[in-house]
Protein backbone atom coordinates (compact mmCIF):
# COMPACT_ATOMS: atom_id res chain seq x y z
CA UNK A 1 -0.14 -11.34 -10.67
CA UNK A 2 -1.96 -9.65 -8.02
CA UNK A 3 -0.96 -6.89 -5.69
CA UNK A 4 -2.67 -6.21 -2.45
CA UNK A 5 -2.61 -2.53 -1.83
CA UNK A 6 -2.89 -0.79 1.97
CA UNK A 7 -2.00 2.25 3.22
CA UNK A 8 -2.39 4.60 6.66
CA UNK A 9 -3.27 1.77 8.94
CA UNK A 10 -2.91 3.95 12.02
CA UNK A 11 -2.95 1.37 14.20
CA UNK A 12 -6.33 0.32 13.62
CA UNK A 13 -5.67 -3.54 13.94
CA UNK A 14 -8.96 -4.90 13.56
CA UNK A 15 -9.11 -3.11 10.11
CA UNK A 16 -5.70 -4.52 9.21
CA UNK A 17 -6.83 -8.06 10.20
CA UNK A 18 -9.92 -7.65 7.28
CA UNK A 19 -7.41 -6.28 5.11
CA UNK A 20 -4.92 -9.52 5.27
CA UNK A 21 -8.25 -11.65 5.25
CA UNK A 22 -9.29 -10.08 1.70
CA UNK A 23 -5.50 -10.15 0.11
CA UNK A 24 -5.84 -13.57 1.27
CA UNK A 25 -9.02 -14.44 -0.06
CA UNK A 26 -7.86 -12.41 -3.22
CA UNK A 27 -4.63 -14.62 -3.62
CA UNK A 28 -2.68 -11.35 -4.06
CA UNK A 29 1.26 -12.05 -4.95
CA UNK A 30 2.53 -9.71 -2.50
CA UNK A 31 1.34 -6.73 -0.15
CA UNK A 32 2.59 -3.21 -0.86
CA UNK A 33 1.63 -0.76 2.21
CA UNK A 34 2.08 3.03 1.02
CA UNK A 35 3.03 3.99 5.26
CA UNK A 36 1.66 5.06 7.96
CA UNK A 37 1.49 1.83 10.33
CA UNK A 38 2.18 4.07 13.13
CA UNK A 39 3.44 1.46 16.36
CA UNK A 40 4.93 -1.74 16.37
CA UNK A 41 1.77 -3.78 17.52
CA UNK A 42 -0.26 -3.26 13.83
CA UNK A 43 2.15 -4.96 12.15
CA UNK A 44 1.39 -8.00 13.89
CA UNK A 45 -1.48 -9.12 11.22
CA UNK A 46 0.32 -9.23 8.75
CA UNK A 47 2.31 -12.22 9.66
CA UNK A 48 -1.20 -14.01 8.83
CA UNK A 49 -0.60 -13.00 5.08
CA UNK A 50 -0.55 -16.16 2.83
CA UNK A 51 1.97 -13.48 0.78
CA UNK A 52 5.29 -11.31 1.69
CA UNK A 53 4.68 -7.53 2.04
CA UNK A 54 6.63 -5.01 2.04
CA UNK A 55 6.21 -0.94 2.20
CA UNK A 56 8.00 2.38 2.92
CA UNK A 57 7.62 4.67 5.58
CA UNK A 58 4.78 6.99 6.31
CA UNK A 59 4.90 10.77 7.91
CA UNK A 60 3.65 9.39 11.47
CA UNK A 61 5.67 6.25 12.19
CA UNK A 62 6.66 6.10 15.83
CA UNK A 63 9.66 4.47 16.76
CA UNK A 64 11.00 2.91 13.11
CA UNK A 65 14.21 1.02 14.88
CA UNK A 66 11.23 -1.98 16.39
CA UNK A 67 8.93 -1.53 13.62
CA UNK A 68 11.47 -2.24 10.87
CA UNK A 69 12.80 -5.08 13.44
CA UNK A 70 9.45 -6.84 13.57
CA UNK A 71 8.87 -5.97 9.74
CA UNK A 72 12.08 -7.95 9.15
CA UNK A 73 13.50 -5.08 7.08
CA UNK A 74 10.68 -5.12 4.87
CA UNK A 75 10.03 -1.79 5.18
CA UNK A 76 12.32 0.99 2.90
CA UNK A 77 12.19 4.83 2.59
CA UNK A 78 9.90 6.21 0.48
CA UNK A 79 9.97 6.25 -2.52
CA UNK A 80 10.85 3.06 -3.31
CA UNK A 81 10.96 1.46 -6.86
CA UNK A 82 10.30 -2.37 -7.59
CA UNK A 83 9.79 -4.46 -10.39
CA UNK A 84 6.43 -7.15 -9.83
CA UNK A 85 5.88 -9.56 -12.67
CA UNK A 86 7.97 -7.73 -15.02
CA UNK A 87 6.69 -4.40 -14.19
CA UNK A 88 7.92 -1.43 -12.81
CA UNK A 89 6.52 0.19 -9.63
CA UNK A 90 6.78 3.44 -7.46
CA UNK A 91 5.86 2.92 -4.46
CA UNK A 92 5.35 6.15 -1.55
CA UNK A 93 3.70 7.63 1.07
CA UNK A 94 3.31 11.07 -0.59
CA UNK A 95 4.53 12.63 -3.47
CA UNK A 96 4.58 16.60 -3.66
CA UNK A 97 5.24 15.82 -7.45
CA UNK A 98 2.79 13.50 -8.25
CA UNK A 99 1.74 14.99 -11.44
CA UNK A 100 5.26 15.15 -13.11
CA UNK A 101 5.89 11.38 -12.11
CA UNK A 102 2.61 10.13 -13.93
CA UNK A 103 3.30 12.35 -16.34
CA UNK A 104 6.77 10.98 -16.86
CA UNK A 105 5.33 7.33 -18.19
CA UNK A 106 8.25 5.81 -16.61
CA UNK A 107 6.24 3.63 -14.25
CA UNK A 108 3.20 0.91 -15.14
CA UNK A 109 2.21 1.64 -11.31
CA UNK A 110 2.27 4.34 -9.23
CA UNK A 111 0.78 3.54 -5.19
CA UNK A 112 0.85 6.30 -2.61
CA UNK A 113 -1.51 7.75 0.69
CA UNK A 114 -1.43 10.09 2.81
CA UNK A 115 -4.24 11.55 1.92
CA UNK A 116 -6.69 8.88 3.27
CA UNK A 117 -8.72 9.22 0.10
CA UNK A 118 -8.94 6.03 -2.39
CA UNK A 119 -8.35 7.08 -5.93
CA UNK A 120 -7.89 4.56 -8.94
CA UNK A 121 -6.94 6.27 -12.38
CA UNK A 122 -5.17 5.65 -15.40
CA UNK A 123 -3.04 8.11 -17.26
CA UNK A 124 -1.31 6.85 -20.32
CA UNK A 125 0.26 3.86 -19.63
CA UNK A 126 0.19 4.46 -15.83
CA UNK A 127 -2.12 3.58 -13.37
CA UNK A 128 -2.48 5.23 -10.28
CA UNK A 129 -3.72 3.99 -7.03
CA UNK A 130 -4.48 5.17 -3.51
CA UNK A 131 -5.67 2.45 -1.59
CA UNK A 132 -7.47 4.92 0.89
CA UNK A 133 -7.42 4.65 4.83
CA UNK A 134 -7.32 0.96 6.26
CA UNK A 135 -7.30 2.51 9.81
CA UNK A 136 -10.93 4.30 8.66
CA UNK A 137 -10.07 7.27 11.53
CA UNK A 138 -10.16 10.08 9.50
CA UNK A 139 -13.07 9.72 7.08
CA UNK A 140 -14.66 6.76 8.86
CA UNK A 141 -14.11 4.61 5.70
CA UNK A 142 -11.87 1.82 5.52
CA UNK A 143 -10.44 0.68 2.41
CA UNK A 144 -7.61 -1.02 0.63
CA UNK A 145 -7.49 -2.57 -3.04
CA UNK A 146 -6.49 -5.05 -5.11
CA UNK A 147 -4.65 -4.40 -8.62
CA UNK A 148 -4.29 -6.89 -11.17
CA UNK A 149 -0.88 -6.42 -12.99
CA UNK A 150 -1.86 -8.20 -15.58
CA UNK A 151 -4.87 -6.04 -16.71
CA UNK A 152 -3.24 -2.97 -15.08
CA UNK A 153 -6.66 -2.24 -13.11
CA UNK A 154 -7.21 -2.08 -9.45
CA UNK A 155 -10.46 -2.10 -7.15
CA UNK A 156 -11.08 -0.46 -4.00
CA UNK A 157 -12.36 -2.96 -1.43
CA UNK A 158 -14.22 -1.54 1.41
CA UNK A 159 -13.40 -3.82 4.86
């Protein structure tokens, strides 16, 4: 199974539109976004996903009551932990203990932002993943990526 992986959007919707059109093209399983959507409006894309998504909250959401009601509830606190094809998965916006929850081994995948810097590395038997900054505002490069559960790796996928 693949995952389609997108965080700190910002509201940049013709970035999010490239990113649906790649986890399309990609046939990802589902769409995990790490926060940071911002307003109600750049959530509209994703109803063009061939997959469900889902996500948690980011530090600068706006007003979470219509974004969660557009999002259909889709979108939890952070963290939030899920099981995908068998495997179990922490998903956040940002961890001020990262270190001590790849250290701890107890998830196969760990997905955050925040920091608007994509970052694919495996410690153990977890693999880490920042999908960078769809919205592309704050270093002018927009990314997401695709992981393959399967082969626990991931790419970054510039849009």
């Amino acid at each position: 199974m693949k995952l389609g992986l997108v965080s700190d959007t910002h509201d940049n919707v013709p970035m999010v539109k490239r990113a649906v059109e790649v986890f399309n093209r990609e046939n990802v399983g589902m769409v995990l976004h790490a926060g940071d959507y911002v307003a109600l409006f750049s959530l509209k894309p994703f109803f063009a996903l061939e997959y469900d998504f889902s996500g948690v909250w980011g530090n600068n959401d706006g007003d979470k009551i219509a974004v969660q009601k557009m999002a259909q509830g889709k979108i939890m606190e952070s963290p939030n932990v899920e099981t995908y094809g068998g495997k179990k998965i922490l998903l956040g916006h940002y961890f001020e203990t990262l270190a001590t929850l790849i250290s701890s081994q107890v998830f196969f995948l760990i997905i955050y932002g925040h920091t608007h810097r994509p970052e694919i590395r495996k410690v153990g038997g977890t693999l880490v993943v920042n999908p960078g900054e769809c919205g592309g505002w704050v270093y002018g490069r927009s990314t997401v990526a695709v992981c393959d559960l399967e082969n626990q790796t991931a790419e970054i996928v510039e849009l």
